[in-house]
N, C-alpha and C. Protein backbone atom coordinates (compact mmCIF):
# COMPACT_ATOMS: atom_id res chain seq x y z
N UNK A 1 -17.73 39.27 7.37
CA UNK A 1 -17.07 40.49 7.82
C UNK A 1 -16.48 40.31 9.22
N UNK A 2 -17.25 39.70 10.20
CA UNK A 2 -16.90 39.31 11.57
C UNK A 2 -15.29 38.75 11.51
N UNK A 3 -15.46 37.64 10.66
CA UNK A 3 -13.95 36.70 10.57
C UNK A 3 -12.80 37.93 10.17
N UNK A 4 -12.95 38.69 9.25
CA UNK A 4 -12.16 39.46 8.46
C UNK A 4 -11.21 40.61 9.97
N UNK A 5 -12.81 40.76 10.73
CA UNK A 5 -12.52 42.20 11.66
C UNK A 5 -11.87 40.99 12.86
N UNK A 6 -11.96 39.80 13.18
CA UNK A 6 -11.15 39.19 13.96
C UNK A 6 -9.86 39.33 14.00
N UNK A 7 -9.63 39.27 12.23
CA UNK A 7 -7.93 38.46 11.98
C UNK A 7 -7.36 39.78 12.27
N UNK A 8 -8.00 41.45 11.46
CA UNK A 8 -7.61 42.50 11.82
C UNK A 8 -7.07 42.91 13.47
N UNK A 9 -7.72 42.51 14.17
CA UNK A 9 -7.76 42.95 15.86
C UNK A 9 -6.84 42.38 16.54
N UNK A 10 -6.97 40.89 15.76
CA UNK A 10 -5.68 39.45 16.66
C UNK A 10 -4.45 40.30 15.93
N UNK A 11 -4.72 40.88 14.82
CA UNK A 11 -3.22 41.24 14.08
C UNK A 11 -2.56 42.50 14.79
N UNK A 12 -3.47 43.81 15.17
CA UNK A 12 -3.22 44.80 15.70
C UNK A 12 -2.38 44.17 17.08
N UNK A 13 -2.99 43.11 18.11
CA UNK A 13 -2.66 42.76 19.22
C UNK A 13 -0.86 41.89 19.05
N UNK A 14 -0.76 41.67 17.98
CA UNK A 14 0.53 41.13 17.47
C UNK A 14 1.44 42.58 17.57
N UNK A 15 0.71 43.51 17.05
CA UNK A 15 1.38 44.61 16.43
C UNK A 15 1.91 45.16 17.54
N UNK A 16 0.73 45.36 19.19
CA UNK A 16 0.79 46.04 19.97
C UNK A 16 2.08 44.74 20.65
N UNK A 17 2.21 44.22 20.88
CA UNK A 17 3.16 43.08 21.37
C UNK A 17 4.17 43.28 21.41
N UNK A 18 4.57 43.30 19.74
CA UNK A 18 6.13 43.79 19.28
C UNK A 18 6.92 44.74 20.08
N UNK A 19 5.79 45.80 19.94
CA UNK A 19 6.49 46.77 20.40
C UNK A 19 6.86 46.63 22.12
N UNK A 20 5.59 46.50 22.91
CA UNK A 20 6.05 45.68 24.72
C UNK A 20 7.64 44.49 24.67
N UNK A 21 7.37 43.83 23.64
CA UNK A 21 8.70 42.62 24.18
C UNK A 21 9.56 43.26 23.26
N UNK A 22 9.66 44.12 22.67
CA UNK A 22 10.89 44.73 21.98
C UNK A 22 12.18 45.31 22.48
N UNK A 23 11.83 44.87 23.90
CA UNK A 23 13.63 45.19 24.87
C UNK A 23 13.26 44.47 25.25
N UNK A 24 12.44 42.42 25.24
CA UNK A 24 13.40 41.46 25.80
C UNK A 24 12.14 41.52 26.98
N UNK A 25 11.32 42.62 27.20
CA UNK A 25 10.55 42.32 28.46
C UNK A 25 9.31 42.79 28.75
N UNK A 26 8.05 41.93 28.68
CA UNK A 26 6.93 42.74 28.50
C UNK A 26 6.27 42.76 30.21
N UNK A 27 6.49 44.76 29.97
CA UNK A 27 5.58 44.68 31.39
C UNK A 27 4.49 44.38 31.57
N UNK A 28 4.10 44.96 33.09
CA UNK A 28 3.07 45.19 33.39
C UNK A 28 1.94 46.21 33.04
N UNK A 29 2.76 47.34 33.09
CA UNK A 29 2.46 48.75 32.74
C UNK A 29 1.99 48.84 31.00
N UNK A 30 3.07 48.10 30.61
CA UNK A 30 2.33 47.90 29.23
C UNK A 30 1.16 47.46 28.85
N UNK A 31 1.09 46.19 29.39
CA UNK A 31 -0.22 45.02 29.55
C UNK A 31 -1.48 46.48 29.65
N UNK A 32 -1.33 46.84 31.07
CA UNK A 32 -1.99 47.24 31.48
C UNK A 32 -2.54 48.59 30.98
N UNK A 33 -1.57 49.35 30.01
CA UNK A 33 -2.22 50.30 29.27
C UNK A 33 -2.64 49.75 27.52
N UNK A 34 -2.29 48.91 27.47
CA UNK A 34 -3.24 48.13 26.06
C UNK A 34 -4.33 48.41 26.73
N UNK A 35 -4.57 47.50 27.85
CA UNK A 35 -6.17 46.99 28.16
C UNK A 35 -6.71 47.91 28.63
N UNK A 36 -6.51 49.04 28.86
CA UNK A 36 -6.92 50.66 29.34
C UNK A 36 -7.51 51.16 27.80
N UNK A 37 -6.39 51.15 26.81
CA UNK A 37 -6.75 51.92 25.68
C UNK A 37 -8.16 51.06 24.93
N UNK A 38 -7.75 49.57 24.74
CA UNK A 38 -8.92 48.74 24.34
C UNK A 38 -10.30 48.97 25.31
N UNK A 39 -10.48 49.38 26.09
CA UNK A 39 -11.49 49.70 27.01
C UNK A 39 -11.97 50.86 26.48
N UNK A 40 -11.79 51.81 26.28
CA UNK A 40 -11.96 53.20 26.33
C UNK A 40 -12.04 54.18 24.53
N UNK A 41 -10.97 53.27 24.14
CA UNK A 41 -11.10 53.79 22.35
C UNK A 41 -11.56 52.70 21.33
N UNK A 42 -11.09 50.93 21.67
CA UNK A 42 -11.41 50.70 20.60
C UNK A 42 -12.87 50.07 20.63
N UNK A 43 -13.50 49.53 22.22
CA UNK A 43 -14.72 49.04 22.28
C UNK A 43 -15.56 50.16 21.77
N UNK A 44 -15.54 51.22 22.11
CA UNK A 44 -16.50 51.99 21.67
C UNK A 44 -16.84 52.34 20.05
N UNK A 45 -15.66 51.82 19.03
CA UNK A 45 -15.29 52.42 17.62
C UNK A 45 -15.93 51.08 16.98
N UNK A 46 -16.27 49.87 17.74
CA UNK A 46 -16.17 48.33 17.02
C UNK A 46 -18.00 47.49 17.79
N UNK A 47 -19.09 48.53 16.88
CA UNK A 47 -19.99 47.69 17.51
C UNK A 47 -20.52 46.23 17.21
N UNK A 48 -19.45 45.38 16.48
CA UNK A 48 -19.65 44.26 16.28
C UNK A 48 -18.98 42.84 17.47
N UNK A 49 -20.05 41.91 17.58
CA UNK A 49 -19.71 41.10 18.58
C UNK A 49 -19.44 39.51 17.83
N UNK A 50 -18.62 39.11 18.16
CA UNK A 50 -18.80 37.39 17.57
C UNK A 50 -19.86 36.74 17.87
N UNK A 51 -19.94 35.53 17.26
CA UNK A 51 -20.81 34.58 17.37
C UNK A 51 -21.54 34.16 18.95
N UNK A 52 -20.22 34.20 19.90
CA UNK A 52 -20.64 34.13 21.08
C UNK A 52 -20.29 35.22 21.98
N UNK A 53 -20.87 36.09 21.48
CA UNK A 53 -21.14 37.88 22.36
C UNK A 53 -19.90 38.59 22.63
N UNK A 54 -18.69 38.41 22.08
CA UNK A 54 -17.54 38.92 22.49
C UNK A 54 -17.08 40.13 21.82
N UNK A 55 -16.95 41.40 22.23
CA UNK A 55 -16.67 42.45 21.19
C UNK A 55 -15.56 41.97 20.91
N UNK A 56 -15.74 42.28 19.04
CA UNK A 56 -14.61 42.37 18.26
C UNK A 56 -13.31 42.64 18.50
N UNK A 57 -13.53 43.82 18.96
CA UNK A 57 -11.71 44.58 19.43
C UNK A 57 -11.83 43.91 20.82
N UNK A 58 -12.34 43.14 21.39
CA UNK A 58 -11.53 42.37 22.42
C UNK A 58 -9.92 41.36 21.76
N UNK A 59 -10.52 40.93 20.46
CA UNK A 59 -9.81 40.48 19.55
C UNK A 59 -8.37 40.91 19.53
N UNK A 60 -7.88 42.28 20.00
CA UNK A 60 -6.71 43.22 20.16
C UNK A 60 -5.72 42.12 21.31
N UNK A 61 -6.61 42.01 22.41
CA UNK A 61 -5.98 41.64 23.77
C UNK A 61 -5.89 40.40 23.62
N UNK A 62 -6.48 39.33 22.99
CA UNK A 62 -6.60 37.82 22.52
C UNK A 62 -4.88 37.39 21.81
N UNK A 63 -5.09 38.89 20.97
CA UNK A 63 -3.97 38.79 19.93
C UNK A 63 -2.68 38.63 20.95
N UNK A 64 -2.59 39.91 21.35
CA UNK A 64 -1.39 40.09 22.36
C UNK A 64 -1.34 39.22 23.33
N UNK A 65 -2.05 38.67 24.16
CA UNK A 65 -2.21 37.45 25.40
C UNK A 65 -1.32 35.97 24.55
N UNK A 66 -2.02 36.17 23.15
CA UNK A 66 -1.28 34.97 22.49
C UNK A 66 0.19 34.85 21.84
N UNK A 67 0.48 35.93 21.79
CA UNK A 67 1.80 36.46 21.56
C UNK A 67 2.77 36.39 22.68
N UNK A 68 2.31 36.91 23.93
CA UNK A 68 2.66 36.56 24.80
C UNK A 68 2.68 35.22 25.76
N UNK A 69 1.79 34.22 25.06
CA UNK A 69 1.81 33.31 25.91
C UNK A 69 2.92 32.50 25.32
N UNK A 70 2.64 32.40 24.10
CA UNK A 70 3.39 31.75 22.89
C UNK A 70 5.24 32.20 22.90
N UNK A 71 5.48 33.31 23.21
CA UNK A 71 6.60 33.85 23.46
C UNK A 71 7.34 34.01 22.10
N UNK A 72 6.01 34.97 20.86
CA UNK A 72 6.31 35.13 19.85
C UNK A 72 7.82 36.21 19.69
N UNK A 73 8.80 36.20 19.12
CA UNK A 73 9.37 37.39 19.15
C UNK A 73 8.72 38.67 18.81
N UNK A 74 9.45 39.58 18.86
CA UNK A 74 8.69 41.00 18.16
C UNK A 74 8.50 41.23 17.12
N UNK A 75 9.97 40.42 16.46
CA UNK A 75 9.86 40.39 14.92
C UNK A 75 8.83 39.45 13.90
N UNK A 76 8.77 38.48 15.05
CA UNK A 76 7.46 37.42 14.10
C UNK A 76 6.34 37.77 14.64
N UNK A 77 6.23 38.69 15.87
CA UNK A 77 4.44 39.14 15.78
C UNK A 77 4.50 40.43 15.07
N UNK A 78 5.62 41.20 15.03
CA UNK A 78 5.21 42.48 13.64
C UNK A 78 4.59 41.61 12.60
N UNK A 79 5.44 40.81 11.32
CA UNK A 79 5.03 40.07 10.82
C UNK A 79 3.39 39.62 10.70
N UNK A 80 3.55 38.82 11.89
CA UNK A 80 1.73 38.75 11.90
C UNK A 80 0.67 39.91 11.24
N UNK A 81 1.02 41.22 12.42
CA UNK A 81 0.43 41.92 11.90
C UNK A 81 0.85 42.78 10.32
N UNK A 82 1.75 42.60 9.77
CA UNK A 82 2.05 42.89 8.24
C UNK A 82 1.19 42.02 7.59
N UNK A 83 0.91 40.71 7.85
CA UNK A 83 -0.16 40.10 7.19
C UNK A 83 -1.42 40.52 7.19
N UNK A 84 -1.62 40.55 8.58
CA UNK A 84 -3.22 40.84 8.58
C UNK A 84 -3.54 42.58 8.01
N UNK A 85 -2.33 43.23 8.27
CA UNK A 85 -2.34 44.02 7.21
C UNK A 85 -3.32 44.50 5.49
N UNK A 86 -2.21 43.27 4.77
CA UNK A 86 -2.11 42.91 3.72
C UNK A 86 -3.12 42.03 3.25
N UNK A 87 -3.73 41.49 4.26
CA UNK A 87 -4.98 40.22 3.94
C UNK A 87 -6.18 41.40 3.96
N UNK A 88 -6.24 42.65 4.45
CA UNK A 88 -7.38 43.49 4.94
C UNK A 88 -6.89 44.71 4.87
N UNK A 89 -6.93 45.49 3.79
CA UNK A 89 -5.86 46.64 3.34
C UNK A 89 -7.07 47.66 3.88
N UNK A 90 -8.56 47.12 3.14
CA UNK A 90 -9.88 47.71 3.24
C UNK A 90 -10.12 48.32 4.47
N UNK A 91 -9.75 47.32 5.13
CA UNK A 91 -10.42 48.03 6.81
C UNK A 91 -9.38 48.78 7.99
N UNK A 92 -8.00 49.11 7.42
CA UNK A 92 -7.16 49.79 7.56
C UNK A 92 -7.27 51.49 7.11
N UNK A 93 -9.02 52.01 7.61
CA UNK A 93 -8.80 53.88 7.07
C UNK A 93 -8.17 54.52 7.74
N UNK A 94 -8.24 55.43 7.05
CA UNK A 94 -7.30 56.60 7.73
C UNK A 94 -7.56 57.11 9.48
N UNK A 95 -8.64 56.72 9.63
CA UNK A 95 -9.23 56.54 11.26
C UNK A 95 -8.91 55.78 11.75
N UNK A 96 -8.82 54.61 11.32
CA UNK A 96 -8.19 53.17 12.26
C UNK A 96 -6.35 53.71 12.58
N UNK A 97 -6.10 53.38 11.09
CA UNK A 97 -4.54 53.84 10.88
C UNK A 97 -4.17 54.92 12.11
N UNK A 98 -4.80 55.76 12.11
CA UNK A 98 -4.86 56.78 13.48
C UNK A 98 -4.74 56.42 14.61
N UNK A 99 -5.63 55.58 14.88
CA UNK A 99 -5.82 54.96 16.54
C UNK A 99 -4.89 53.59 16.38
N UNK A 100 -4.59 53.23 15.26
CA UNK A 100 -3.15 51.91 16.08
C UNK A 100 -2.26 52.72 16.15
N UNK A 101 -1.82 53.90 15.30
CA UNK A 101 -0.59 54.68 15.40
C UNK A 101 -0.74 54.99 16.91
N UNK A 102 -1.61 55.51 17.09
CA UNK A 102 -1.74 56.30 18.46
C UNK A 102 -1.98 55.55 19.22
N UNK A 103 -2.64 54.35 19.35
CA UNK A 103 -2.24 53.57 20.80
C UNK A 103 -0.71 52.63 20.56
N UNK A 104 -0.09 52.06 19.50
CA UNK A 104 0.97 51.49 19.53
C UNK A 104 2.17 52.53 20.06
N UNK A 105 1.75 54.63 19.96
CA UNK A 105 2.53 55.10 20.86
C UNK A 105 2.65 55.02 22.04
N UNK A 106 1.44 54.55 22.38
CA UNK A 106 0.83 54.75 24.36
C UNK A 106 1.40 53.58 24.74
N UNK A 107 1.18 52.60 23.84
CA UNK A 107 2.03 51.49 24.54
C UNK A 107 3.98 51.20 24.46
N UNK A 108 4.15 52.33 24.06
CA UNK A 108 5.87 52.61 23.79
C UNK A 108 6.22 53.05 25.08
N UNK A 109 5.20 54.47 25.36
CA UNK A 109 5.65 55.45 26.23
C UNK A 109 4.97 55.31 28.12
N UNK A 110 4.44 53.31 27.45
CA UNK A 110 4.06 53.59 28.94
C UNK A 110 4.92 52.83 29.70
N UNK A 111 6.09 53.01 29.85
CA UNK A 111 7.29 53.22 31.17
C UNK A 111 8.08 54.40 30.71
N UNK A 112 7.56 55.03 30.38
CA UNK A 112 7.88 56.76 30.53
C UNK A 112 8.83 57.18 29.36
N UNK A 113 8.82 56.58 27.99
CA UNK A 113 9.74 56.83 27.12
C UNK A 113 9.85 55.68 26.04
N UNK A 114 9.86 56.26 25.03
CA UNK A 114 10.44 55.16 23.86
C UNK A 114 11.74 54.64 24.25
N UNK A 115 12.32 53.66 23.93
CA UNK A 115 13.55 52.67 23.92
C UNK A 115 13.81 52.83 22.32
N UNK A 116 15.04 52.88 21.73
CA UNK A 116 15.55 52.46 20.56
C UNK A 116 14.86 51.26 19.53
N UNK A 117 14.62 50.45 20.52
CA UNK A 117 13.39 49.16 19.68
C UNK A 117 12.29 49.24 19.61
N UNK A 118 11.51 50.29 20.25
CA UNK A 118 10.73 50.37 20.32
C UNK A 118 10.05 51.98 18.76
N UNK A 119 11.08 52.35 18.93
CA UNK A 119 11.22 53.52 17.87
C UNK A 119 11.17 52.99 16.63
N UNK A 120 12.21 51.76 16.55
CA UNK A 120 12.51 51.09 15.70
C UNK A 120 11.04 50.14 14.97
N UNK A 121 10.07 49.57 15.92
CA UNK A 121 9.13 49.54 15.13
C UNK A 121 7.80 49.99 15.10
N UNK A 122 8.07 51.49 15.88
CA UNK A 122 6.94 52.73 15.05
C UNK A 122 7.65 52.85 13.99
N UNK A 123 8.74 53.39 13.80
CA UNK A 123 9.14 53.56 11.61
C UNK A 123 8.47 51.88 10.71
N UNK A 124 8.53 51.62 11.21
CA UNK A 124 8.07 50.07 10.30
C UNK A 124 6.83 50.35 10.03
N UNK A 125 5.72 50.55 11.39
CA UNK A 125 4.81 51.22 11.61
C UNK A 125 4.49 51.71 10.36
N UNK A 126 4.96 53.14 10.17
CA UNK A 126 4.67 54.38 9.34
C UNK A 126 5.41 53.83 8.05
N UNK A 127 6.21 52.60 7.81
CA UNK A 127 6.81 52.22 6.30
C UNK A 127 4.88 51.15 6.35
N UNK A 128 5.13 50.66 6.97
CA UNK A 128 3.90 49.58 6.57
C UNK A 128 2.10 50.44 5.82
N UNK A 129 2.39 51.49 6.77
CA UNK A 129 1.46 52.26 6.48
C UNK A 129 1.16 53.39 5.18
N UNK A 130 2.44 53.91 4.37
CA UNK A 130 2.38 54.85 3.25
C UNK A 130 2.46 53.92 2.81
């Protein structure tokens, strides 16, 4: 189950990515409200730790750090997370589904507004999701 809730978290952190480099430039402000929201909503929702003591939904920020280091586009870390999606339909409830919707908004609106690309993949978002 551990491996399963990894690929889920690295996938969300793909997901949360897309949307930051989706005008070409990932802030600070962004960075910095992922790792606000992962602090505060998803450590508390994920009491499972890996093998070597690491909460799970740290797994979120792993994802995105690697996306970003890697200098995945937006379109091949959506992707990612469409897989991990699709590999783990199960652990996608209507509660989770909730809190990526709702932090992949926080991380749209944190330089004060959606952008057109960024709009562009919350609808993907909500197609990936019905």
């Amino acid at each position: 189950m551990n491996e399963a809730k990894e690929e889920l978290y690295a996938g969300l952190g793909y997901l949360f990515y897309s949307i930051a480099a989706s005008d070409g430039h990932v802030s600070d402000e962004e960075s910095t409200k992922l790792k606000k929201i992962v602090q505060q909503h998803w450590i508390p929702v994920e009491p499972r730790q890996d093998e070597v003591g690491t909460d799970l939904a740290y797994f979120i920020e792993i994802g995105y750090d690697y996306a970003y280091s890697h200098k995945l586009t937006p379109a091949n870390a959506f992707g990612r997370f469409k897989e991990a999606n699709a590999a783990h339909p199960d652990l996608f409830d209507a509660s989770t589904r909730n809190l990526v919707t709702r932090t992949a908004q926080a991380v749209a609106d944190a330089l004060g507004g959606r952008n057109q690309q960024e709009r562009h993949i919350l609808e993907q978002l909500k197609e990936v999701f019905s």
